[in-house]
C-alpha atoms as a PDB file:
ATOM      1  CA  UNK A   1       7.491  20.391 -22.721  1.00  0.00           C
ATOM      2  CA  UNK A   2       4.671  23.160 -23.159  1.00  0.00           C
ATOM      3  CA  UNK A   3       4.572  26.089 -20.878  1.00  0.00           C
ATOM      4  CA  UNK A   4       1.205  24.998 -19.627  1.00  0.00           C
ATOM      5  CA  UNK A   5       2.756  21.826 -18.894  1.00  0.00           C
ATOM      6  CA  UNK A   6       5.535  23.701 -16.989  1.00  0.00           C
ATOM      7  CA  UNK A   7       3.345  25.687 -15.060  1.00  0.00           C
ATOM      8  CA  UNK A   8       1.226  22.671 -14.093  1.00  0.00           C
ATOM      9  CA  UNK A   9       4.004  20.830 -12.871  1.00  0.00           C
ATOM     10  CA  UNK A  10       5.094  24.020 -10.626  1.00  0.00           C
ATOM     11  CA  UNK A  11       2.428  24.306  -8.835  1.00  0.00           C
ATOM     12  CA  UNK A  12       2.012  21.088  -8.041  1.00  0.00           C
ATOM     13  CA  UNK A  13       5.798  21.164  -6.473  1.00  0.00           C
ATOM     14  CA  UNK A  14       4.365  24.431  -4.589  1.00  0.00           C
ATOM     15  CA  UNK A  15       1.900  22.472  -3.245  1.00  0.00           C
ATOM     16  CA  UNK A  16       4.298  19.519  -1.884  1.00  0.00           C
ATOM     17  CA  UNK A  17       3.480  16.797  -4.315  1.00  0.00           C
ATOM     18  CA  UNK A  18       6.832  14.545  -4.806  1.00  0.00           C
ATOM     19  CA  UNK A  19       8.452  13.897  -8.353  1.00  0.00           C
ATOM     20  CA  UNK A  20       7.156  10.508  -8.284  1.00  0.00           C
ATOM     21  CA  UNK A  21       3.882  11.635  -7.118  1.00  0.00           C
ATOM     22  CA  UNK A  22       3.282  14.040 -10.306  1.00  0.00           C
ATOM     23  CA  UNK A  23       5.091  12.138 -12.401  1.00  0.00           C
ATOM     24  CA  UNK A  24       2.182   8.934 -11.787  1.00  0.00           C
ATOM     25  CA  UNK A  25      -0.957  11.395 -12.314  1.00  0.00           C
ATOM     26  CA  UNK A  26       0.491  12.704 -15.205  1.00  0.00           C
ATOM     27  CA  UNK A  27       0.873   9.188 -16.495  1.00  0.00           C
ATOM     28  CA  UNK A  28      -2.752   8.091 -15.169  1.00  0.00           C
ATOM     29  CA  UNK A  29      -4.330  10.977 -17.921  1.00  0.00           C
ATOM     30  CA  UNK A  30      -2.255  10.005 -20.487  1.00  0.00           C
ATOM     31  CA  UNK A  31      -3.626   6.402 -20.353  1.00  0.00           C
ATOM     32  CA  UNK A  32      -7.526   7.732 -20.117  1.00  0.00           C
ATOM     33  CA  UNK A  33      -7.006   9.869 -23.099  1.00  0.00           C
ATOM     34  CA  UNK A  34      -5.317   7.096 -24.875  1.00  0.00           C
ATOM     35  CA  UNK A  35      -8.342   4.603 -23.860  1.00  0.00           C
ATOM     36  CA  UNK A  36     -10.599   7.784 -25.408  1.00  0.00           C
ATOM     37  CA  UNK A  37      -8.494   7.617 -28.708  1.00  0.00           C
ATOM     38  CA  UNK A  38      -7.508  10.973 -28.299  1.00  0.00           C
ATOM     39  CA  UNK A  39      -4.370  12.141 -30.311  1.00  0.00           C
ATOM     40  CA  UNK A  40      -0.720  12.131 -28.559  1.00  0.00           C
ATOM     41  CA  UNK A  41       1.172  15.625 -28.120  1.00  0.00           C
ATOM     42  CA  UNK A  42       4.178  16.116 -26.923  1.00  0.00           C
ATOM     43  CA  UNK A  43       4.004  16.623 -23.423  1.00  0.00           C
ATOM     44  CA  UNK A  44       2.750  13.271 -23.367  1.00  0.00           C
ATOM     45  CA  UNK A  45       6.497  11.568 -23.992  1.00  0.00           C
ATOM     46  CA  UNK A  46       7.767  13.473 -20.336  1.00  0.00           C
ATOM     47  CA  UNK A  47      10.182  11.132 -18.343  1.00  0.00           C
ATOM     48  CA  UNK A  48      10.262  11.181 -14.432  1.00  0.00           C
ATOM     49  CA  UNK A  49      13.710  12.856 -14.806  1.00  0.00           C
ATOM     50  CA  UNK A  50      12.413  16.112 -16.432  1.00  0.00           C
ATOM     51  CA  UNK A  51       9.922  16.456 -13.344  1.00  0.00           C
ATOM     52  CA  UNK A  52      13.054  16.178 -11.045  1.00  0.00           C
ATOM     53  CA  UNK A  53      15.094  18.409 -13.304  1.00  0.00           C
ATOM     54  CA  UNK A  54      12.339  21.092 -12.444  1.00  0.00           C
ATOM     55  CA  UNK A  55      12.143  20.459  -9.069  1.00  0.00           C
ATOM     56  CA  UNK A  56      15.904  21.457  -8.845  1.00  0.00           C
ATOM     57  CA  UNK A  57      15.444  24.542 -10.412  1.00  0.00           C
ATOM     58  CA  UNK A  58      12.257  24.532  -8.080  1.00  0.00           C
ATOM     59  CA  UNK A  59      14.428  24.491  -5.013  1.00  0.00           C
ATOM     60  CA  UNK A  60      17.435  26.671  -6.053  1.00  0.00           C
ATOM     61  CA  UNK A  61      15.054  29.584  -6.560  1.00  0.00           C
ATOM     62  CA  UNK A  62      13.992  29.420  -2.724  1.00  0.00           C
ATOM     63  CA  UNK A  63      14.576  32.535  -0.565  1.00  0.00           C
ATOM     64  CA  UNK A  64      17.980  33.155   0.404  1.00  0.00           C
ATOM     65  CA  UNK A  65      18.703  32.476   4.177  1.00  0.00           C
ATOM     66  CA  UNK A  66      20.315  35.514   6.244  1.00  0.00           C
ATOM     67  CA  UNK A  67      22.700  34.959   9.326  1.00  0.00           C
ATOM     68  CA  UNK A  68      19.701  35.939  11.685  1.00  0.00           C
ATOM     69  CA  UNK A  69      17.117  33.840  10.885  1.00  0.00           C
ATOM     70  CA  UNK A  70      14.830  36.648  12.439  1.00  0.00           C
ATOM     71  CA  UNK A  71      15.507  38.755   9.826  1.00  0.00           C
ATOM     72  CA  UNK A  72      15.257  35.809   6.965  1.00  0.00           C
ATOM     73  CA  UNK A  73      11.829  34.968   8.047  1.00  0.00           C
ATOM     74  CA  UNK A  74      10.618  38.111   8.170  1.00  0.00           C
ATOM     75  CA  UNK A  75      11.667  39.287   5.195  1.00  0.00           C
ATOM     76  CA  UNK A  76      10.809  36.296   3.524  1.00  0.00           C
ATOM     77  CA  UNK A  77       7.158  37.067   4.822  1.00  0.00           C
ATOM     78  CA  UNK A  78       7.133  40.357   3.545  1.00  0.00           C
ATOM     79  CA  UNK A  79       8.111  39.335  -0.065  1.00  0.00           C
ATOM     80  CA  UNK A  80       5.075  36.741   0.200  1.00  0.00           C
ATOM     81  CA  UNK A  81       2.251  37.986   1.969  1.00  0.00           C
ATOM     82  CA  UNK A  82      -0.408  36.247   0.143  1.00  0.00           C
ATOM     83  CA  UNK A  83       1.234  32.615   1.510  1.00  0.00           C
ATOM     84  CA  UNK A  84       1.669  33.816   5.298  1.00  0.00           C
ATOM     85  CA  UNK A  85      -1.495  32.963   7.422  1.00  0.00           C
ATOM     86  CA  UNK A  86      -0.200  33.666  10.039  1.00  0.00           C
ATOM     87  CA  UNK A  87       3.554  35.054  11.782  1.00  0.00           C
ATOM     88  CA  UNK A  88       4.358  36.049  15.635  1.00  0.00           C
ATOM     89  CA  UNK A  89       7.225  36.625  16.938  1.00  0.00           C
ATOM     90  CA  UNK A  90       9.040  35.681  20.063  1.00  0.00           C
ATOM     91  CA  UNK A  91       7.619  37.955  22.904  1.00  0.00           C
ATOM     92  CA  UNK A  92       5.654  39.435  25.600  1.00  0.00           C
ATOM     93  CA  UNK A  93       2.029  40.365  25.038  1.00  0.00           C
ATOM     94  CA  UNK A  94       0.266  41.916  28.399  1.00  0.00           C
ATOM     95  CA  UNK A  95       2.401  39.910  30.455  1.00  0.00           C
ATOM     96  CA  UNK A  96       2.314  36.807  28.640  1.00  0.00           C
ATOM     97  CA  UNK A  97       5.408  34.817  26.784  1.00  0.00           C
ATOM     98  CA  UNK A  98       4.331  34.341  23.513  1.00  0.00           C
ATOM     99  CA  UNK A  99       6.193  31.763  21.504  1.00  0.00           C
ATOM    100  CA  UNK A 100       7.186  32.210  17.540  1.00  0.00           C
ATOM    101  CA  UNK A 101       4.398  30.794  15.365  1.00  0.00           C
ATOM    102  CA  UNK A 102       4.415  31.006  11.003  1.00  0.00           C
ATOM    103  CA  UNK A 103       1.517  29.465   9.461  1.00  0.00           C
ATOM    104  CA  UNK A 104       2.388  29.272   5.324  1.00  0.00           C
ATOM    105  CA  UNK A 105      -0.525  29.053   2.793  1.00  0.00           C
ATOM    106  CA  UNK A 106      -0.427  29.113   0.077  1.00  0.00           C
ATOM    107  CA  UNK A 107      -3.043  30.493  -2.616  1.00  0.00           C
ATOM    108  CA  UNK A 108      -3.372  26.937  -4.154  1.00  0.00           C
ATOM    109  CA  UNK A 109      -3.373  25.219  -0.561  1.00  0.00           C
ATOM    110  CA  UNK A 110      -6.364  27.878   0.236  1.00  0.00           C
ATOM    111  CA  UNK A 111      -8.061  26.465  -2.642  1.00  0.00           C
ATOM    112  CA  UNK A 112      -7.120  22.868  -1.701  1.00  0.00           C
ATOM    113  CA  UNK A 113      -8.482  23.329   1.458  1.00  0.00           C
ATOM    114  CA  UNK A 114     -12.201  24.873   0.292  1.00  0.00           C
ATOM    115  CA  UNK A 115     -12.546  22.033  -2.028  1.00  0.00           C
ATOM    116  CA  UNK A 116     -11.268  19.144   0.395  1.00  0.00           C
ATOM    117  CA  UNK A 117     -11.654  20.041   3.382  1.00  0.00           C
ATOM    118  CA  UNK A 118     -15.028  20.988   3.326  1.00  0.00           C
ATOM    119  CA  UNK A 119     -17.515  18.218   4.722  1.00  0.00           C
ATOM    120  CA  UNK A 120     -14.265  15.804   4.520  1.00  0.00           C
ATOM    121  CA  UNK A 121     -11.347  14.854   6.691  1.00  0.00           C
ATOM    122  CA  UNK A 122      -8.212  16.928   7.725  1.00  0.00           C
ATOM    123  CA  UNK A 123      -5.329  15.253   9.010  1.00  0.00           C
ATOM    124  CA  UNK A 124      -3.059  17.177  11.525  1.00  0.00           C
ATOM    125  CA  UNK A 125       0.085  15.639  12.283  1.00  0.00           C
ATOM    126  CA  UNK A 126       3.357  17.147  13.981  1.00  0.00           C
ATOM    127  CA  UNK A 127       6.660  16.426  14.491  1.00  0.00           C
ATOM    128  CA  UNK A 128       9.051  17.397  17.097  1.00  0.00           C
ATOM    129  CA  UNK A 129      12.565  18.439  17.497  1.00  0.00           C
ATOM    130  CA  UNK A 130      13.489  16.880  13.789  1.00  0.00           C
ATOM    131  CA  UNK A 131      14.979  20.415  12.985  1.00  0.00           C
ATOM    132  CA  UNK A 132      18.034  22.358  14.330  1.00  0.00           C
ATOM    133  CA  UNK A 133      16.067  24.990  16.164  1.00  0.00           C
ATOM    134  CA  UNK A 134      13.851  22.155  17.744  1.00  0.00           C
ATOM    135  CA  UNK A 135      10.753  24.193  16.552  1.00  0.00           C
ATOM    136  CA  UNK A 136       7.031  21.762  15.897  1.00  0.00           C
ATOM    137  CA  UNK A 137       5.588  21.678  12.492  1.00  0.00           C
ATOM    138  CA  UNK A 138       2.130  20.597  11.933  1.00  0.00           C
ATOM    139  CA  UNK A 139       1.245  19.706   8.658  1.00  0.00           C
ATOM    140  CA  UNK A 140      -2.502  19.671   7.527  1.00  0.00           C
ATOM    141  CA  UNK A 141      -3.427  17.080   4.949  1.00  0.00           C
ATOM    142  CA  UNK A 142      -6.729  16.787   2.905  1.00  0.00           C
ATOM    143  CA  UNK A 143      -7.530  14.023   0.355  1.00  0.00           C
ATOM    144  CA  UNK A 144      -8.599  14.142  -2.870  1.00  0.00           C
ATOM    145  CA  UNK A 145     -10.703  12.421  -5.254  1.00  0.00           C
ATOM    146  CA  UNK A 146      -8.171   9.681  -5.908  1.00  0.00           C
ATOM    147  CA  UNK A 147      -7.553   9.492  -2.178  1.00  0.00           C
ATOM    148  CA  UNK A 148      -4.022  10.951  -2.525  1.00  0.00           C
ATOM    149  CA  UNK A 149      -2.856  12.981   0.525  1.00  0.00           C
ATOM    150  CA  UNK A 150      -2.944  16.847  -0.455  1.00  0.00           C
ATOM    151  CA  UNK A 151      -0.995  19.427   2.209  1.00  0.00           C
ATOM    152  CA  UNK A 152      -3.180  22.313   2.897  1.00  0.00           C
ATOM    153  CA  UNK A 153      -0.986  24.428   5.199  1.00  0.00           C
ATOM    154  CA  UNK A 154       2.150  23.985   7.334  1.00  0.00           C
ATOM    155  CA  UNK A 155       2.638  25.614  10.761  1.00  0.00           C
ATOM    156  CA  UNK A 156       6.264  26.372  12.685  1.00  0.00           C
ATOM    157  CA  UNK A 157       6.322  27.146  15.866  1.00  0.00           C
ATOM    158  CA  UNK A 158       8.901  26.828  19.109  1.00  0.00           C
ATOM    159  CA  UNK A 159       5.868  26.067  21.722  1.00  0.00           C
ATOM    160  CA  UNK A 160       2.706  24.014  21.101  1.00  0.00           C
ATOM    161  CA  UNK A 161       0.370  24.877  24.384  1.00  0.00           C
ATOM    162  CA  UNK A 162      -3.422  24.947  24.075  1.00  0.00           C
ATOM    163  CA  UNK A 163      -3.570  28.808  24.013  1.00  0.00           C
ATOM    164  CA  UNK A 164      -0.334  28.565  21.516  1.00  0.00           C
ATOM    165  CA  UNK A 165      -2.882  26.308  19.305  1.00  0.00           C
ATOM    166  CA  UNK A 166      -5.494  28.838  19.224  1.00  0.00           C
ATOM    167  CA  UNK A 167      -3.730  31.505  18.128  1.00  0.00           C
ATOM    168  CA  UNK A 168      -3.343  30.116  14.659  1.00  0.00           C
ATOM    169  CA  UNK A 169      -6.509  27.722  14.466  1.00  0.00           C
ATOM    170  CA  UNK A 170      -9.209  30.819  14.840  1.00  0.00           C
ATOM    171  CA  UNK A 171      -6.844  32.593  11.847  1.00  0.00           C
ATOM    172  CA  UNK A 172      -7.132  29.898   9.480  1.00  0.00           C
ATOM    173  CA  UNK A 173     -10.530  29.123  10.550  1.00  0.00           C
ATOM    174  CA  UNK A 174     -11.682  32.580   9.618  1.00  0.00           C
ATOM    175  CA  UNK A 175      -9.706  32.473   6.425  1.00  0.00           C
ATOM    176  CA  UNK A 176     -11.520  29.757   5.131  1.00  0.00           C
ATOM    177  CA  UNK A 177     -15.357  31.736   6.345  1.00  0.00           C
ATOM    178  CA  UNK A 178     -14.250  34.549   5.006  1.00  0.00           C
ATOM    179  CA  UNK A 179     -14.300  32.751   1.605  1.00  0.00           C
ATOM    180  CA  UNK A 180     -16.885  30.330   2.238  1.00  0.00           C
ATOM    181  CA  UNK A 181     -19.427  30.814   4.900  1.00  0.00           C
ATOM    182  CA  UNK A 182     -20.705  27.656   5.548  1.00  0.00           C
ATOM    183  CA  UNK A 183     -16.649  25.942   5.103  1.00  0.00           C
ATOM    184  CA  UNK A 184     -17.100  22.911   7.924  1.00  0.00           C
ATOM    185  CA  UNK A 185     -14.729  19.992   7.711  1.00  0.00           C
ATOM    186  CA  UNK A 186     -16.410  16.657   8.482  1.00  0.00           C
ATOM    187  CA  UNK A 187     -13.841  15.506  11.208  1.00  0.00           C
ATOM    188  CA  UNK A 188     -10.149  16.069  12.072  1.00  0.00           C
ATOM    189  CA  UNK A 189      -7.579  13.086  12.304  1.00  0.00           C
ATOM    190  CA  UNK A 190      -5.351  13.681  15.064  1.00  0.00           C
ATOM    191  CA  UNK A 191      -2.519  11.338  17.383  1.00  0.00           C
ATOM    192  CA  UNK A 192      -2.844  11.424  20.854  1.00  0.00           C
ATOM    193  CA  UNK A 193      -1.905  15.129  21.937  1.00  0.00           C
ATOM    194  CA  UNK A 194      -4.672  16.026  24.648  1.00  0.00           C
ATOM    195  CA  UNK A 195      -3.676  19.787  23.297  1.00  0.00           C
ATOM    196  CA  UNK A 196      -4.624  19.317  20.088  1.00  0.00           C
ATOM    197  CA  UNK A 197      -7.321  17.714  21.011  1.00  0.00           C
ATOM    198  CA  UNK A 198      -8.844  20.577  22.968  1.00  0.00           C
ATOM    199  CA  UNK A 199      -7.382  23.488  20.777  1.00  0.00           C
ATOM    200  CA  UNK A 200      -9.811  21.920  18.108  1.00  0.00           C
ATOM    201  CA  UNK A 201     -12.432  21.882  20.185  1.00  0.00           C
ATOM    202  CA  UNK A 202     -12.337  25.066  21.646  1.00  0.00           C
ATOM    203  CA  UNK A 203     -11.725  26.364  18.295  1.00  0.00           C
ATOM    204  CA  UNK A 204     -13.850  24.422  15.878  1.00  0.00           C
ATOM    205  CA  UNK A 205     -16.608  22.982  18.169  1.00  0.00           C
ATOM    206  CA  UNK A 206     -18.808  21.878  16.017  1.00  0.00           C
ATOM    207  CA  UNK A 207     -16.715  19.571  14.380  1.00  0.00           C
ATOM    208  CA  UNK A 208     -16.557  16.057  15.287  1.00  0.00           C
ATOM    209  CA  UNK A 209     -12.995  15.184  15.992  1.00  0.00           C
ATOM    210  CA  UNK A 210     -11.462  11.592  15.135  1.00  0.00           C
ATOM    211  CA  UNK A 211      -8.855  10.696  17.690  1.00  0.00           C
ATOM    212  CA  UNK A 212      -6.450   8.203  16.724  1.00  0.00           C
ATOM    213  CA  UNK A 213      -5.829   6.015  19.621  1.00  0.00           C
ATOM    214  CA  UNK A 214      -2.478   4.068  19.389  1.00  0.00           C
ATOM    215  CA  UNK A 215      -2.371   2.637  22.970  1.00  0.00           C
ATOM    216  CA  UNK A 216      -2.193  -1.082  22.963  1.00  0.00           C
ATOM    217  CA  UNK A 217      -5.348  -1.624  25.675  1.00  0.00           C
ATOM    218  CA  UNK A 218      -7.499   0.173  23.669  1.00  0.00           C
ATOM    219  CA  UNK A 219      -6.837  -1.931  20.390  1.00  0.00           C
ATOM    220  CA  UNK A 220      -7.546  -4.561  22.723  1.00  0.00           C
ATOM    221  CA  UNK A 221     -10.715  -3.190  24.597  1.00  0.00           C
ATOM    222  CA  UNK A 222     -12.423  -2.679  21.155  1.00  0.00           C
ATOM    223  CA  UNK A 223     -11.201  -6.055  19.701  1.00  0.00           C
ATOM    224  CA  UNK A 224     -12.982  -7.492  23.273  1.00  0.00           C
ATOM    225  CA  UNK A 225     -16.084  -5.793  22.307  1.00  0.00           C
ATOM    226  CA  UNK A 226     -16.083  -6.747  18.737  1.00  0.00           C
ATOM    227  CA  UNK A 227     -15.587 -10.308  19.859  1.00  0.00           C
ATOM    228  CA  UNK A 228     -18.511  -9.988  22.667  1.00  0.00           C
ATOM    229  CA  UNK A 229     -20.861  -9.879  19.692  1.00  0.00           C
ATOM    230  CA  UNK A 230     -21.214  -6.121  19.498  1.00  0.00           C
ATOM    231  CA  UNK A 231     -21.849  -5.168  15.423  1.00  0.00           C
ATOM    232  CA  UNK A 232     -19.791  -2.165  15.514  1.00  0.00           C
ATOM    233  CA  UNK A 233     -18.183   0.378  17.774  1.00  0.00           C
ATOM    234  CA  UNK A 234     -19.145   4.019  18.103  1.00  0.00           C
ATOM    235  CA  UNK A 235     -16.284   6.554  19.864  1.00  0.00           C
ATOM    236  CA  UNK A 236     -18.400   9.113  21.031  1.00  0.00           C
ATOM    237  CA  UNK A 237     -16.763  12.214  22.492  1.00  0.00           C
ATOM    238  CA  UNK A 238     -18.353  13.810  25.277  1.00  0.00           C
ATOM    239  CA  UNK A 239     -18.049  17.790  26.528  1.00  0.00           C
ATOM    240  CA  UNK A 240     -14.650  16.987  28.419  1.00  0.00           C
ATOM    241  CA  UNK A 241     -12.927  15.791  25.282  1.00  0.00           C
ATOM    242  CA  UNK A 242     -12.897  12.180  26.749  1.00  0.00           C
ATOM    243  CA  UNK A 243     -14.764   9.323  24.695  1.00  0.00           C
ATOM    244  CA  UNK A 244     -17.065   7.250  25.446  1.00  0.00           C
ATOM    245  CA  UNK A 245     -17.621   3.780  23.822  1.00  0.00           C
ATOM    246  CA  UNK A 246     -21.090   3.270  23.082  1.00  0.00           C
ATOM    247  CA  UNK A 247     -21.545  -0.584  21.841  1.00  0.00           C
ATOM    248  CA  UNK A 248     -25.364  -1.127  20.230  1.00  0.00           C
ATOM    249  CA  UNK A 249     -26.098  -4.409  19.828  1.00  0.00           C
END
């Protein structure tokens, strides 16, 4: 396996991509370059289990934890500034409780995130109380040309209030201005977390926010419409962050 190979196949672990997952793209160019009747090289004979042997090494060479994870996280930031977007710790600022909040970025995921999340779709997602310290993460996704779900930045925190949202949407918001001025996603996809919902709003105003409604009655209320000879269904959200159906016939 070449070195450029190697190094390919790295970053794409950096950036989240599975073993499978690299392991099928690689495959997918090696089949257009055959169809081209370009010449085989060696790199071009790599079996799913050298990917995976890579990603072990991959994940041995992660930072070491300490007994306080205070002191792992921090200095874990401080050996790799250029992937923190954003760190708080626990506290009291003018009065206020301030919960602990990492945002990890990567310089790839940066780049990621200019090229597809700019006038396309970001998917925000969270889960809650899956770890031992009961912290939220929010992934962001973007997409890429083949449609294949690319992580653009993770985010840790122990408290997930509007203001708590803030606090890390306006940093990664200016990140991406700071290195393209007009940077505007096209919409976010979001569950149904009225926080989010208005964090995003209050953050990135001007862009128009997909909300992903799971509740039964309003699968129902827009299969009703559809079936009351409405051609299509427009979810319009109005200044309070509710939304209104508007059905043109």
């Amino acid at each position: 396996m070449s070195q450029a190979l190697k190094d390919h196949i790295w970053a794409q672990l950096s950036l989240g991509y599975l073993t499978k997952q690299i392991y099928d793209k690689h495959k997918a160019i090696w089949r257009e370059r055959v169809n081209v009747g370009q010449s085989m090289t060696q790199d071009d004979f790599i079996r799913l289990r050298n990917i995976a042997y890579l990603d072990k090494k991959h994940k041995k060479g992660s930072w070491p934890l300490h007994t306080n994870p205070t002191i792992s996280i921090w200095s874990w930031a401080l050996q790799h500034p250029k992937d923190v977007l954003f760190l708080q710790d626990v506290g009291e600022i003018n009065g206020t409780q301030v919960p602990f909040t990492i945002g990890i970025q990567t310089p790839t995921q940066c780049e990621s995130m200019l090229s597809y999340g700019h006038n396309s779709a970001i998917s925000m997602d969270a889960t809650f109380g899956t770890n031992d310290m009961k912290f939220h993460i929010f992934t962001l996704m973007g997409f890429d040309d083949h449609c294949t779900n690319v992580p653009l930045a993770w985010i840790i925190t122990s408290r997930q209030a509007i203001q708590d949202l803030i606090e890390w949407l306006k940093p990664l918001k200016d990140k991406m201005l700071s290195h393209m001025p007009h940077w505007k996603p096209s919409c976010f996809l979001i569950d149904d977390a009225p926080q989010e919902l208005k964090a995003l709003w209050l953050v990135l105003y001007l862009v128009p926010i997909l909300y992903l409604f799971l509740r039964c009655y309003l699968i129902s209320f827009i299969k009703f419409l559809i079936t009351s000879n409405a051609f299509y269904v427009v979810l319009t959200p109005s200044i309070h962050g509710d939304f209104i159906a508007m059905c043109p016939y």
